[in-house]
N, C-alpha and C. Protein backbone atom coordinates (compact mmCIF):
# COMPACT_ATOMS: atom_id res chain seq x y z
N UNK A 1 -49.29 44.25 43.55
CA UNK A 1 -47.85 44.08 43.38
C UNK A 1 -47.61 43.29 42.09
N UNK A 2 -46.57 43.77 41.20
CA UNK A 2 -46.37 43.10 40.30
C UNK A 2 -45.30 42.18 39.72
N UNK A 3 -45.18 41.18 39.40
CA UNK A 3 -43.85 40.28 39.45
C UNK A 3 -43.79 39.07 37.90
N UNK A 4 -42.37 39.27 37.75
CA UNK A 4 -42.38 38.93 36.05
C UNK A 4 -42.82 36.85 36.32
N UNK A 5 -43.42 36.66 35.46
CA UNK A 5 -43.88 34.82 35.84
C UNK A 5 -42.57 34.47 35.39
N UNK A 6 -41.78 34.63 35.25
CA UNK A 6 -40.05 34.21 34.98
C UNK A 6 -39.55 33.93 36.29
N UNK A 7 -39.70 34.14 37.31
CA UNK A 7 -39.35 34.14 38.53
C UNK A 7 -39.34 35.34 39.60
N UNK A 8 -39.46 34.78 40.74
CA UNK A 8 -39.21 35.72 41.96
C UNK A 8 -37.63 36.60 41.89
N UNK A 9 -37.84 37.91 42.26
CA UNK A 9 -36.24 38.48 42.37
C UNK A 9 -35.93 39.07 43.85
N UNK A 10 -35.13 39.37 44.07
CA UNK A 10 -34.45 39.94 45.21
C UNK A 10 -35.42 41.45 45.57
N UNK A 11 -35.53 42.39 44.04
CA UNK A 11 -36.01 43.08 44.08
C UNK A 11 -37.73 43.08 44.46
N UNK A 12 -38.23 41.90 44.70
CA UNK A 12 -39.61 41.41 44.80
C UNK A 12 -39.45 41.51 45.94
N UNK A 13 -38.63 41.13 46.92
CA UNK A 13 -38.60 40.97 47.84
C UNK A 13 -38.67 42.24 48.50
N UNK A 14 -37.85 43.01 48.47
CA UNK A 14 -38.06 44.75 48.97
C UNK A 14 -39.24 45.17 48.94
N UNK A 15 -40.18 45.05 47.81
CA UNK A 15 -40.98 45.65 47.50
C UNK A 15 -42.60 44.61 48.26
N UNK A 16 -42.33 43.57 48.67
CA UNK A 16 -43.29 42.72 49.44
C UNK A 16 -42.87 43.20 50.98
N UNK A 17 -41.74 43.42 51.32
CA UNK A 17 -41.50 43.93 52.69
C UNK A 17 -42.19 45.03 52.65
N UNK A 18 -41.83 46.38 51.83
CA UNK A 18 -42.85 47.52 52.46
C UNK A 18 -44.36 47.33 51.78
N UNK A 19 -44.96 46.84 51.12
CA UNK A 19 -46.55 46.45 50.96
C UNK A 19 -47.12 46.06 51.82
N UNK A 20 -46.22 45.02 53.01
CA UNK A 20 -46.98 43.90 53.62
C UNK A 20 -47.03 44.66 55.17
N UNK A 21 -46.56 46.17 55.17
CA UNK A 21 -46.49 46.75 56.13
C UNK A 21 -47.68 47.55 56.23
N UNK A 22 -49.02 47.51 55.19
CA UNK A 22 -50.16 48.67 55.20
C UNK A 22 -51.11 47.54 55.04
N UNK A 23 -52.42 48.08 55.62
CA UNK A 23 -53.26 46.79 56.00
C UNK A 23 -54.13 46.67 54.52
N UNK A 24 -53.68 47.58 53.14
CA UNK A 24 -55.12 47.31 51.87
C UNK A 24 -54.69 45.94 51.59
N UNK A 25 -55.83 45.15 50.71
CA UNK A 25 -55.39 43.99 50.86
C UNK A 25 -54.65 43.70 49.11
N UNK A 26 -53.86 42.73 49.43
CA UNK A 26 -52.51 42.81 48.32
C UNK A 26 -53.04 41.73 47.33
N UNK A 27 -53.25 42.08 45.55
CA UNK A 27 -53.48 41.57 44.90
C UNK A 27 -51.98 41.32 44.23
N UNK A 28 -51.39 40.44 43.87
CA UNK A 28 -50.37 39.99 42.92
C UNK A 28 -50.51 39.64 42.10
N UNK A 29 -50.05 40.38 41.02
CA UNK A 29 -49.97 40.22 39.30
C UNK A 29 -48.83 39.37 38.55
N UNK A 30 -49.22 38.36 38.34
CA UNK A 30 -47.99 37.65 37.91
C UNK A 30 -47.73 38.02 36.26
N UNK A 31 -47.17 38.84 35.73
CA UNK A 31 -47.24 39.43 34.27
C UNK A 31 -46.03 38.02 33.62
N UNK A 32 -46.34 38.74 32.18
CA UNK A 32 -45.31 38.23 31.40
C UNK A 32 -45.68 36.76 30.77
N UNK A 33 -46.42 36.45 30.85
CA UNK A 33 -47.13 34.96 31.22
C UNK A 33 -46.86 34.47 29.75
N UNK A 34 -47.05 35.47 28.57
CA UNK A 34 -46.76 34.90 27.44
C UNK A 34 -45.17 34.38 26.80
N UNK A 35 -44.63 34.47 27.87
CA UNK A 35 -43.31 34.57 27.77
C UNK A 35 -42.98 33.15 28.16
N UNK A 36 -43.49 32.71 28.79
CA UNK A 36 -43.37 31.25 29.50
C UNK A 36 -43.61 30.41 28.04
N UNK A 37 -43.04 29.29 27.97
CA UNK A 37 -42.78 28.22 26.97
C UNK A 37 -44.37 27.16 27.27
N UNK A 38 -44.85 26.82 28.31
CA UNK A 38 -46.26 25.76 29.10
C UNK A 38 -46.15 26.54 30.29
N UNK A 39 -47.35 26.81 30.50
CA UNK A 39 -48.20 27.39 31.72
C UNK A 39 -48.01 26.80 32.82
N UNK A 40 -47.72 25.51 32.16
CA UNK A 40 -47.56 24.59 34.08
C UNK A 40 -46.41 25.19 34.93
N UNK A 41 -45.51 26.13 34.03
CA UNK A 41 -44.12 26.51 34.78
C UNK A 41 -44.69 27.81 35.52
N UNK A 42 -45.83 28.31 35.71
CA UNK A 42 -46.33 29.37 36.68
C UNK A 42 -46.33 28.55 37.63
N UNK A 43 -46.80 27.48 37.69
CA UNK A 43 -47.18 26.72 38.96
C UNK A 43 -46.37 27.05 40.29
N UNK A 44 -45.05 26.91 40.54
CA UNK A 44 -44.05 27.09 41.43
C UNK A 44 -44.39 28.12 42.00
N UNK A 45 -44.09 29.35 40.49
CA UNK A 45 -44.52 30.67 41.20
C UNK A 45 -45.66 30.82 42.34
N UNK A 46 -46.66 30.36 41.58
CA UNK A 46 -48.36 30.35 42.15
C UNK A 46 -47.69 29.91 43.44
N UNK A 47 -47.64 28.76 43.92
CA UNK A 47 -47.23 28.48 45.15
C UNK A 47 -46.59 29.19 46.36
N UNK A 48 -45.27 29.70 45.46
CA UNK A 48 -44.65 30.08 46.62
C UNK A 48 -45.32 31.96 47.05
N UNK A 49 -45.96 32.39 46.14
CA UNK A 49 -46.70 33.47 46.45
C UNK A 49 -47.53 33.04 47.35
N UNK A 50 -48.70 31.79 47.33
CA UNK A 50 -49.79 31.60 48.13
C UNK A 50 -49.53 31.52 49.94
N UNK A 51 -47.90 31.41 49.95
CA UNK A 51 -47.42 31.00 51.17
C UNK A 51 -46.83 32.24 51.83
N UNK A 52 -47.03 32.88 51.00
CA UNK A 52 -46.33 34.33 51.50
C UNK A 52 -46.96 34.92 52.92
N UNK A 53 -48.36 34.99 53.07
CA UNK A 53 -48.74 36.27 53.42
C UNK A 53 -50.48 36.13 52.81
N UNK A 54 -50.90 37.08 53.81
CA UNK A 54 -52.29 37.21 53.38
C UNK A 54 -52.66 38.04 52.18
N UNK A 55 -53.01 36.83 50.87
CA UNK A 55 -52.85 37.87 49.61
C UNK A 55 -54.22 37.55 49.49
N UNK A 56 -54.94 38.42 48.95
CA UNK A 56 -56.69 37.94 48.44
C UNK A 56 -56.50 37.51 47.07
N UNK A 57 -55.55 37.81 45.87
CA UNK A 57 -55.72 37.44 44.71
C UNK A 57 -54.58 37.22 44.21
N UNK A 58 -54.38 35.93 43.63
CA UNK A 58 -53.07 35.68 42.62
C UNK A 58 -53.33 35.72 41.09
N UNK A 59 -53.48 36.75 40.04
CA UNK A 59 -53.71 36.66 39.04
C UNK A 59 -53.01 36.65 37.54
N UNK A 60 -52.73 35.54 37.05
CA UNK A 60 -51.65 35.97 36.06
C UNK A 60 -51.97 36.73 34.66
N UNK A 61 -51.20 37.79 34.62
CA UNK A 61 -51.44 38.47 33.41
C UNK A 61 -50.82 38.27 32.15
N UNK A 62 -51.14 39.13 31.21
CA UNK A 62 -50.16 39.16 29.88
C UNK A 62 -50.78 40.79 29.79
N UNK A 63 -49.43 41.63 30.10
CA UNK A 63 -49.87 43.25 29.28
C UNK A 63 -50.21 43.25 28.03
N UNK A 64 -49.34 42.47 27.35
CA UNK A 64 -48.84 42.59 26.18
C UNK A 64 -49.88 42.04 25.49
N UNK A 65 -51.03 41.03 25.96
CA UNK A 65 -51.81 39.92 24.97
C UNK A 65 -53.23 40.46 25.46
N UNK A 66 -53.05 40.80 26.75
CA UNK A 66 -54.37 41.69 28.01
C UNK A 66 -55.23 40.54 28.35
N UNK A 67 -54.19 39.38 28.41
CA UNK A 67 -54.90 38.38 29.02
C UNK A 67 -55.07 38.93 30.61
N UNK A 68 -56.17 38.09 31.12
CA UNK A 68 -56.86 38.63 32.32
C UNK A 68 -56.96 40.03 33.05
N UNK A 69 -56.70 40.70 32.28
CA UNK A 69 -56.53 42.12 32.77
C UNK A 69 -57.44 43.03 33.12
N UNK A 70 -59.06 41.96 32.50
CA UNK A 70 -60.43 42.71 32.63
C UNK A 70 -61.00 41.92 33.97
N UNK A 71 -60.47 41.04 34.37
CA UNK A 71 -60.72 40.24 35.58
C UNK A 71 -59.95 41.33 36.66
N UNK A 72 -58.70 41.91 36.48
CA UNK A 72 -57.94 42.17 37.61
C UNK A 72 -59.08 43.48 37.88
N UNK A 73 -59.41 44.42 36.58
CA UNK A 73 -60.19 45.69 36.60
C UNK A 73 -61.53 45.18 37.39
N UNK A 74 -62.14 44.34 37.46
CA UNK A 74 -63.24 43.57 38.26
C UNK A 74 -63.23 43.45 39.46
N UNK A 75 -61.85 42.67 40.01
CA UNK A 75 -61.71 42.59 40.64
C UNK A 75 -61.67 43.88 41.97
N UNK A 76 -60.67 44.86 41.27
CA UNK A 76 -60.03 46.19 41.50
C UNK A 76 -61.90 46.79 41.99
N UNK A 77 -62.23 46.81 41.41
CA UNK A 77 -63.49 47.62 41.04
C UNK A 77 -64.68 47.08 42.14
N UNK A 78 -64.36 45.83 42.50
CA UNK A 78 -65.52 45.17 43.47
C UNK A 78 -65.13 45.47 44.58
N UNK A 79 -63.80 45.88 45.32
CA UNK A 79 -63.30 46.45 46.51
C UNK A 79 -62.92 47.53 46.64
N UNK A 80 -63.44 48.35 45.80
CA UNK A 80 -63.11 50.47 46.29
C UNK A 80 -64.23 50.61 46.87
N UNK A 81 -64.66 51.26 47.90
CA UNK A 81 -64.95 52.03 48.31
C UNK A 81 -65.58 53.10 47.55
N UNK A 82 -67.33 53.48 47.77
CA UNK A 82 -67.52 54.59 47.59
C UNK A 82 -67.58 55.43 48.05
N UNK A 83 -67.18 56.71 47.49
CA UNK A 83 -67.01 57.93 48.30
C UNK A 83 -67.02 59.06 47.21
N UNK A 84 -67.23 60.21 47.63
CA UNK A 84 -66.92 61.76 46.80
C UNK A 84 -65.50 61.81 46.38
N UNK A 85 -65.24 62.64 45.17
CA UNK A 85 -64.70 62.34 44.53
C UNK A 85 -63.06 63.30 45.06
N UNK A 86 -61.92 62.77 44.97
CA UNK A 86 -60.91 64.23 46.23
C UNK A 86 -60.58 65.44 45.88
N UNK A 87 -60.95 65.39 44.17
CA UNK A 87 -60.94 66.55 43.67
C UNK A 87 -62.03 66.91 42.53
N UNK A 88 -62.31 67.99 42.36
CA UNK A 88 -63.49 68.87 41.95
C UNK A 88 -63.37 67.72 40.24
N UNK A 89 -64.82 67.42 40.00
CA UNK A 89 -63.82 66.83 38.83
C UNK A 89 -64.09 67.62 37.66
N UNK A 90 -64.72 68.75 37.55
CA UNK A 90 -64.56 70.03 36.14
C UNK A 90 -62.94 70.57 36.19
N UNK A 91 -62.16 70.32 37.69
CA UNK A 91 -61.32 71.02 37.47
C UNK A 91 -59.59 70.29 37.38
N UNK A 92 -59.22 70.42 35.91
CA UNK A 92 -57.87 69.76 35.49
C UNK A 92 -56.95 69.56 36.60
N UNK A 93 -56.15 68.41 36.55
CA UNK A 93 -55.18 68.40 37.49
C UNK A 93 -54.02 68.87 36.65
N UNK A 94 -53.10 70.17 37.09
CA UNK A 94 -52.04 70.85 36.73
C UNK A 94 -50.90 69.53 36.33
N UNK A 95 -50.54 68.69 37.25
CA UNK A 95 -49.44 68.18 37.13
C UNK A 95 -49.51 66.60 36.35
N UNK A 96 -50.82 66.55 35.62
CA UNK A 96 -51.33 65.50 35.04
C UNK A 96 -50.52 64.99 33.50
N UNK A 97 -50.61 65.87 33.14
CA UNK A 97 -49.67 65.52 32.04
C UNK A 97 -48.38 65.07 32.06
N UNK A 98 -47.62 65.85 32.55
CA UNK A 98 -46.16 66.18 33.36
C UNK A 98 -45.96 64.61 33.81
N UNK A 99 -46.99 64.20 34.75
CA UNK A 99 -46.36 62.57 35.40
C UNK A 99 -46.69 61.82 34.23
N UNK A 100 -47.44 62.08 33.50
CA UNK A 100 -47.67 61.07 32.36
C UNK A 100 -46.63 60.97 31.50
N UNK A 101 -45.89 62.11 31.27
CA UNK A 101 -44.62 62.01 30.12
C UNK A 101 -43.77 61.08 30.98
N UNK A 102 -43.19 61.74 32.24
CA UNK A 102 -42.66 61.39 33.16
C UNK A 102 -42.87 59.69 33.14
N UNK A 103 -43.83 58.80 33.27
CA UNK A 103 -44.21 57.89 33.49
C UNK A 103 -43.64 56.60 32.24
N UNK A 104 -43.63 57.51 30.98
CA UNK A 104 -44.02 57.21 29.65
C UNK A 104 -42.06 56.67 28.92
N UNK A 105 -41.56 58.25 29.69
CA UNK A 105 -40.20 57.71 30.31
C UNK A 105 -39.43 56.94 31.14
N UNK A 106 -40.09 56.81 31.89
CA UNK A 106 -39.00 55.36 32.51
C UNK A 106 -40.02 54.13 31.71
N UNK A 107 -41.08 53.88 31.59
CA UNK A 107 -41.27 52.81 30.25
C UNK A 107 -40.26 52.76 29.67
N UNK A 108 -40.09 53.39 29.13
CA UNK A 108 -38.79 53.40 27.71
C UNK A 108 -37.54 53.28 28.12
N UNK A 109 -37.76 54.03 29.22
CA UNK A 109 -35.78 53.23 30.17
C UNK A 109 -35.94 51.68 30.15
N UNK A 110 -37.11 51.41 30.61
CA UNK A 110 -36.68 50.31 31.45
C UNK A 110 -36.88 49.02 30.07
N UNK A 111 -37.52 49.60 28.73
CA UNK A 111 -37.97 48.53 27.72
C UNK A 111 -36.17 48.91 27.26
N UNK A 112 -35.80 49.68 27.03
CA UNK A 112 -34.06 49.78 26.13
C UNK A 112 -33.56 49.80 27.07
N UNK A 113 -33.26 50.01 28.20
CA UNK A 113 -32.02 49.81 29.40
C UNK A 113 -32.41 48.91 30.77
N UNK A 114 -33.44 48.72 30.71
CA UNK A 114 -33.87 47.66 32.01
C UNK A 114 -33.11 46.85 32.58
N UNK A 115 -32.30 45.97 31.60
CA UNK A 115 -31.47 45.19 32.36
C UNK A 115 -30.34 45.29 33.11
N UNK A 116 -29.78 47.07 32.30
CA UNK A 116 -29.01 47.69 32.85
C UNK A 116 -28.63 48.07 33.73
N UNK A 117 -29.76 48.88 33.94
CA UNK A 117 -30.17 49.87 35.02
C UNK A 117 -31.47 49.82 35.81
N UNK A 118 -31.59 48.81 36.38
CA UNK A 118 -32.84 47.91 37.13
C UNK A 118 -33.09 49.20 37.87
N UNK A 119 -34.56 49.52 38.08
CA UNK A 119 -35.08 50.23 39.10
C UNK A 119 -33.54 51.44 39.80
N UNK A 120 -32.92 52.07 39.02
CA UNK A 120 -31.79 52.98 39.29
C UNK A 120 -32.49 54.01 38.41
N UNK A 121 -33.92 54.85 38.06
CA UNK A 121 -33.53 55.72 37.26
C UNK A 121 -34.53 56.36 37.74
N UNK A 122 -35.22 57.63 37.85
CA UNK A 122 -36.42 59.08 37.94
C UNK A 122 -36.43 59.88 37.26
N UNK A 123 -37.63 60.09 37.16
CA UNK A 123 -37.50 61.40 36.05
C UNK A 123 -38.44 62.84 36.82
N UNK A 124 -37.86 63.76 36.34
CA UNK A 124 -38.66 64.80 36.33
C UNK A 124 -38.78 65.77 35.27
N UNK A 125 -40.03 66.03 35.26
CA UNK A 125 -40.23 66.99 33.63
C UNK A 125 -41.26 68.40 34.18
N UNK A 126 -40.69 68.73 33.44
CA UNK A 126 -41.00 70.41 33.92
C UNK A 126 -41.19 71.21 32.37
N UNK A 127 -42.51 71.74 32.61
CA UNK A 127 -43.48 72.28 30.91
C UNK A 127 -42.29 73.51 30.56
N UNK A 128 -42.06 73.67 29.57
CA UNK A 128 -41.34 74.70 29.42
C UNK A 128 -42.72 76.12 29.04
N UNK A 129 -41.69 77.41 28.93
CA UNK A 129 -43.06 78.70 28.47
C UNK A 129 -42.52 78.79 27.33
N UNK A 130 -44.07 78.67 26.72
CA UNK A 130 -44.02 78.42 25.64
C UNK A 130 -45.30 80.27 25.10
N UNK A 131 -45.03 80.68 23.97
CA UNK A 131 -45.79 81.91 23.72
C UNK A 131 -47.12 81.41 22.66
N UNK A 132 -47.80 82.40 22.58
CA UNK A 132 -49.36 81.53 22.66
C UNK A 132 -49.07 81.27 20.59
N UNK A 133 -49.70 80.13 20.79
CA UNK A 133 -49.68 79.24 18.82
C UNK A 133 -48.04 78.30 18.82
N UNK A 134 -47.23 78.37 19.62
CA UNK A 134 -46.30 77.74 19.61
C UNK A 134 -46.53 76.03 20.00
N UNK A 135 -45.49 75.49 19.64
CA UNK A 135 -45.96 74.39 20.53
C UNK A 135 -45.82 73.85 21.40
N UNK A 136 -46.47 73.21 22.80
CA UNK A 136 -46.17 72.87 23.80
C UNK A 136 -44.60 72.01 23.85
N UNK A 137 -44.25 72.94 24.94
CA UNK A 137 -42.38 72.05 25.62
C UNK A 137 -42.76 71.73 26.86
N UNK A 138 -41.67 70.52 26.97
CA UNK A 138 -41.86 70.10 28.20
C UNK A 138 -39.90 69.47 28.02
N UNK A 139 -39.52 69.66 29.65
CA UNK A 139 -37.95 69.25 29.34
C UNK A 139 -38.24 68.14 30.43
N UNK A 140 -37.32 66.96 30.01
CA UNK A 140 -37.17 65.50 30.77
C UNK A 140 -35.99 65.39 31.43
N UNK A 141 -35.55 65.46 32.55
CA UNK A 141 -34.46 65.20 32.97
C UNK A 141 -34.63 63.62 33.92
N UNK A 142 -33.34 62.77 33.37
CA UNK A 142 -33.59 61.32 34.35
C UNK A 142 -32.88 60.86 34.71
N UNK A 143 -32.93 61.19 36.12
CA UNK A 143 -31.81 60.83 37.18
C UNK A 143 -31.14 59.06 37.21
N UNK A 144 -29.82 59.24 37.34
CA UNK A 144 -29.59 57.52 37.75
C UNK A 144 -28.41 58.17 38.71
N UNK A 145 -27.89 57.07 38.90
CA UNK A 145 -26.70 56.89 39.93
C UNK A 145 -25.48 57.22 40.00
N UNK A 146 -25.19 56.67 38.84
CA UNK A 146 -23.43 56.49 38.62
C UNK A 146 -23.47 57.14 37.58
N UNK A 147 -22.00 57.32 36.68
CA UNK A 147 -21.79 57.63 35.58
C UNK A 147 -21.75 56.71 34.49
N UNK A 148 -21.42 55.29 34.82
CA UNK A 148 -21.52 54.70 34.29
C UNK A 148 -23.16 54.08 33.38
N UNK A 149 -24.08 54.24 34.60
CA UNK A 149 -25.70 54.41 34.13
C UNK A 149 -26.28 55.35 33.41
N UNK A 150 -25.51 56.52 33.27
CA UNK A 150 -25.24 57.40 32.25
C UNK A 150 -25.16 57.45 31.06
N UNK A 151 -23.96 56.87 31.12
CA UNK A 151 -23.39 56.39 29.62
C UNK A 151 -24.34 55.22 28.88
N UNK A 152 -24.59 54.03 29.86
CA UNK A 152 -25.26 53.27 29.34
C UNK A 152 -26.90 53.64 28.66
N UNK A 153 -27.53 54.84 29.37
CA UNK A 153 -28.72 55.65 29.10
C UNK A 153 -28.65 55.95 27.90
N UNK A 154 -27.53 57.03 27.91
CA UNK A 154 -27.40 57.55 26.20
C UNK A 154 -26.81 56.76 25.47
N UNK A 155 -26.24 56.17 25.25
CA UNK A 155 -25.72 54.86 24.17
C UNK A 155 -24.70 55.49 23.38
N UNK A 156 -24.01 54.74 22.55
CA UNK A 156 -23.36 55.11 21.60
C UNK A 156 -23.80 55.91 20.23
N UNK A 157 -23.32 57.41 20.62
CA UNK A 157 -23.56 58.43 20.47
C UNK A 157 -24.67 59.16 20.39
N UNK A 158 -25.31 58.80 21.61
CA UNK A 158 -26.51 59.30 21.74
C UNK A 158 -27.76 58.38 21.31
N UNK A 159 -27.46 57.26 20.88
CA UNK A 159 -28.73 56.88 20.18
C UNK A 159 -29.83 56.31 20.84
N UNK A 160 -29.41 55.94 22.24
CA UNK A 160 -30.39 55.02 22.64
C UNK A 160 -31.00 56.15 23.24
N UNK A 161 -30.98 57.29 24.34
CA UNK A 161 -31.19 58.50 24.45
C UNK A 161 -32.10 59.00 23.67
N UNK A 162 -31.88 59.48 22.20
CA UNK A 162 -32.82 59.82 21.31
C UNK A 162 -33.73 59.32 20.91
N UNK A 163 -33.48 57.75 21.07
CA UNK A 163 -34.61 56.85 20.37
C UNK A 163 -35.86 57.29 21.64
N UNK A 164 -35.39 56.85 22.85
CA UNK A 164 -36.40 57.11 24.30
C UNK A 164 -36.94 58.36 23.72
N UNK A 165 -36.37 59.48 23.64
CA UNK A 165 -37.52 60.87 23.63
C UNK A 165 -38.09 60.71 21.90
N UNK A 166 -37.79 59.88 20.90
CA UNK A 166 -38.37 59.96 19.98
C UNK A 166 -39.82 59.06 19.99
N UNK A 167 -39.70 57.93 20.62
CA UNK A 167 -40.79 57.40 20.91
C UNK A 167 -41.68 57.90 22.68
N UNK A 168 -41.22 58.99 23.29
CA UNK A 168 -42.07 59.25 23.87
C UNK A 168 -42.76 60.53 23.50
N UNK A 169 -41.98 61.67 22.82
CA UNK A 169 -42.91 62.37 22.28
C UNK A 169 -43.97 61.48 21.15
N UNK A 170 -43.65 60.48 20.26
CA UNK A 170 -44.85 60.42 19.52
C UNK A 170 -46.39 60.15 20.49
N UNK A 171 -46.07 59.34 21.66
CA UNK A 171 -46.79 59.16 22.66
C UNK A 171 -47.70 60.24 23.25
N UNK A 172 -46.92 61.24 23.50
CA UNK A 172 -46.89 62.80 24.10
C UNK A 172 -48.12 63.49 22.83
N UNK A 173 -47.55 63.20 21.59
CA UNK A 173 -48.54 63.84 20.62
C UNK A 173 -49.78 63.17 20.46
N UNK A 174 -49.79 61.62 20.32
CA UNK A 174 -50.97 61.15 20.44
C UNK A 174 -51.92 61.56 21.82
N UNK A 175 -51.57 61.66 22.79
CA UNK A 175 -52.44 62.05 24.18
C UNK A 175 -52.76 63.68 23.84
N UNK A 176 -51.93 64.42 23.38
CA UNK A 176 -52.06 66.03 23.30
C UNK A 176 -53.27 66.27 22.24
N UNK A 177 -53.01 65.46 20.84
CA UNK A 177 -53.26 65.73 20.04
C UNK A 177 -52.66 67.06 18.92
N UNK A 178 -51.60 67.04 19.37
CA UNK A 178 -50.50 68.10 18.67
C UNK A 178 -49.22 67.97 18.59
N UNK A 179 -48.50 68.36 17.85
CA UNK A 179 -46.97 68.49 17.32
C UNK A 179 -46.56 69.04 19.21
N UNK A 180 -44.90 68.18 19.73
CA UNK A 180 -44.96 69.29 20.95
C UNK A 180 -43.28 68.94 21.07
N UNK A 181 -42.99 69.79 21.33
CA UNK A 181 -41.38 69.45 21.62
C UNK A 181 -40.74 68.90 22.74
N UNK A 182 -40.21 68.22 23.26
CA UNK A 182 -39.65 67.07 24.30
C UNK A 182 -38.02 66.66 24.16
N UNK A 183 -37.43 67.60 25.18
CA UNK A 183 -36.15 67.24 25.24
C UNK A 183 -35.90 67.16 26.85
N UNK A 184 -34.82 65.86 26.13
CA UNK A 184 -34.02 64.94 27.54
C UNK A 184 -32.79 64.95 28.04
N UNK A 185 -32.55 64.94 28.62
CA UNK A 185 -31.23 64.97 29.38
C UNK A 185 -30.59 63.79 30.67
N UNK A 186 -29.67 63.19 30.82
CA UNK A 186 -29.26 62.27 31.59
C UNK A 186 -28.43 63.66 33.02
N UNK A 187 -28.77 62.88 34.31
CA UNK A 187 -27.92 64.03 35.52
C UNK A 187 -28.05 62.59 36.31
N UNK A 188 -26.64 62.47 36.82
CA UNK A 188 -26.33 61.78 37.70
C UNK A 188 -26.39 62.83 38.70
N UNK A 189 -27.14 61.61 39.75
CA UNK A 189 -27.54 62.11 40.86
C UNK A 189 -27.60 60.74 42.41
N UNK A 190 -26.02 60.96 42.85
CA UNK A 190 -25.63 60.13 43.23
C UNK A 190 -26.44 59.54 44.77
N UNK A 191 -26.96 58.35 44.67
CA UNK A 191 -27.89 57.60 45.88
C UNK A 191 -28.75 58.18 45.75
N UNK A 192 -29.91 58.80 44.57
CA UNK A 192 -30.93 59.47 45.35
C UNK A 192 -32.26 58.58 45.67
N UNK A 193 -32.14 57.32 45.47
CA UNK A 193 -33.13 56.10 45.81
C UNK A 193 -33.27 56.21 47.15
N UNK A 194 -32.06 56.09 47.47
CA UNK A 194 -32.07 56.61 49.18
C UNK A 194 -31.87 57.78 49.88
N UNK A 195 -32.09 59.17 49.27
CA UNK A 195 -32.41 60.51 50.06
C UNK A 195 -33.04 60.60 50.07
N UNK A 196 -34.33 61.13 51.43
CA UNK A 196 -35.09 61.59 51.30
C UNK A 196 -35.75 63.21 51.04
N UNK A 197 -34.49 63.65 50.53
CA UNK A 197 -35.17 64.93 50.47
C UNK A 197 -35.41 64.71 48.68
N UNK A 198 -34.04 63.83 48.23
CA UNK A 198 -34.45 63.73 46.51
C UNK A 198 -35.66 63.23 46.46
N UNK A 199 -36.21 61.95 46.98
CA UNK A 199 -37.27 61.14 46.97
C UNK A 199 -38.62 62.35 47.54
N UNK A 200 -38.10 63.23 48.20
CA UNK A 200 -39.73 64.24 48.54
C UNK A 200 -39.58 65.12 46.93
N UNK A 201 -38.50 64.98 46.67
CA UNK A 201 -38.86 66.29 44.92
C UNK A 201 -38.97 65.56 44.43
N UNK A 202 -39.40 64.06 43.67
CA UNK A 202 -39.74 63.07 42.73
C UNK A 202 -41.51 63.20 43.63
N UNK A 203 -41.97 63.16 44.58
CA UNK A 203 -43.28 63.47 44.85
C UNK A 203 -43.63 61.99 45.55
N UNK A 204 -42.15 61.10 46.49
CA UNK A 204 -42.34 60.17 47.16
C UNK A 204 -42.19 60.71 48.78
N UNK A 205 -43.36 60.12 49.31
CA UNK A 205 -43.11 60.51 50.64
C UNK A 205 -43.69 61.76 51.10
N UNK A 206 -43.23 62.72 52.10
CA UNK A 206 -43.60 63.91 52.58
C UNK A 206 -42.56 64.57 53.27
C-alpha cells in the first residue's frame, strides 16, 4: 500500500479497509520522502501506521531519488512463492502494451490534474488497424465523472489534454521503439467508480 509521507488521507483510509480484508501480508510504502523539509517529520507517520494492523514492513521511499526501493524489491522477492510460471512465457501477452499506455496515462492525469481530479479518472485504450509498414495506433479514451472533470482534463484550449498524449506517446515510442500514433479523448462517464459493470470493462473485478 502506498501513502504520500505528507500525511495520512481519507482516501488511505478506503484503500486500508479493503487490503486489510485479504490475508497477503501488507507492506506500506511511505513515498515522497524527499519532499519532507527533516526526516524526523516521518516519525508520526511511522507511528500511527505501526498501530494500524498487522503490517510486516514500514518502508519509506523516494520514487523520484529510488531511495530504498532496492530494499522494498528484496524484500518483495524474499516472500513470493515459488511456483510455474501462469503463462507460457515464449508466448506475448496480447493486452500488455495496451495497459501499459493505459497505465502511463493516468500517470500523467494524476502528475497535471491530480489535485483536481483525485483518483476520479480510467482509461481504456484500444490498438487501432493499422495496414502493414504503417505505424502502430492505439486510441485513449479517459473516463471521469462530471463535466466539470472534463473541462479541467483538457485545459484551456486543449492544452493540458495534449501535453498528457504528447508526453505519453514519447513514452509509447521509447518502449515500442518506433514512431506510433496516440490519440485521446475525455467521456464523462457518470459514477463509474461505483458500477460494477463499468468497473468489470476497466478489467476490475469479475
Amino acid at each position: 500500500m502506498l501513502i504520500d509521507a505528507r500525511g495520512w488521507k481519507s482516501e488511505d483510509e478506503l484503500v486500508w479497509n479493503a487490503v486489510t480484508k485479504h490475508k497477503q501480508p501488507i507492506f506500506i510504502l511511505i513515498n515522497k520522502i524527499d519532499l519532507l523539509v527533516h526526516p524526523t517529520r516521518l516519525l508520526p507517520l511511522i507511528r500511527r501506521c505501526s498501530v494500524m494492523g498487522e503490517i510486516e514492513e514500514i518502508i519509506p521511499i523516494s520514487v523520484k531519488t529510488g531511495h530504498n526501493l532496492d530494499l522494498f524489491v528484496e524484500l518483495v522477492e524474499a516472500r513470493l512463492p515459488f511456483g510455474p510460471p501462469g503463462f507460457p512465457l515464449e508466448t506475448p501477452i496480447v493486452s500488455e502494451l495496451e495497459f501499459s499506455i493505459a497505465e502511463l496515462i493516468r500517470e500523467q492525469v494524476f502528475r497535471l490534474a491530480g489535485a483536481e481530479i483525485p483518483y476520479r479518472s480510467a482509461v481504456m485504450v484500444e490498438r487501432g488497424s493499422v495496414e502493414s509498414g504503417s505505424m502502430p495506433e492505439f486510441h485513449a479514451e479517459i473516463w471521469v465523472e462530471t463535466v466539470g472533470q472534463k473541462a479541467i482534463l483538457i485545459g484551456p484550449r486543449g492544452r493540458r489534454l495534449k501535453d498528457i498524449g504528447t508526453r505519453v506517446r514519447k513514452q509509447v515510442e521509447t518502449m515500442v521503439g518506433r514512431q506510433v500514433v496516440l490519440t485521446t479523448r475525455v467521456s464523462v462517464q457518470k459514477k463509474w467508480s461505483s458500477d460494477p459493470s463499468k468497473l468489470r470493462s476497466l478489467g476490475y473485478g469479475k
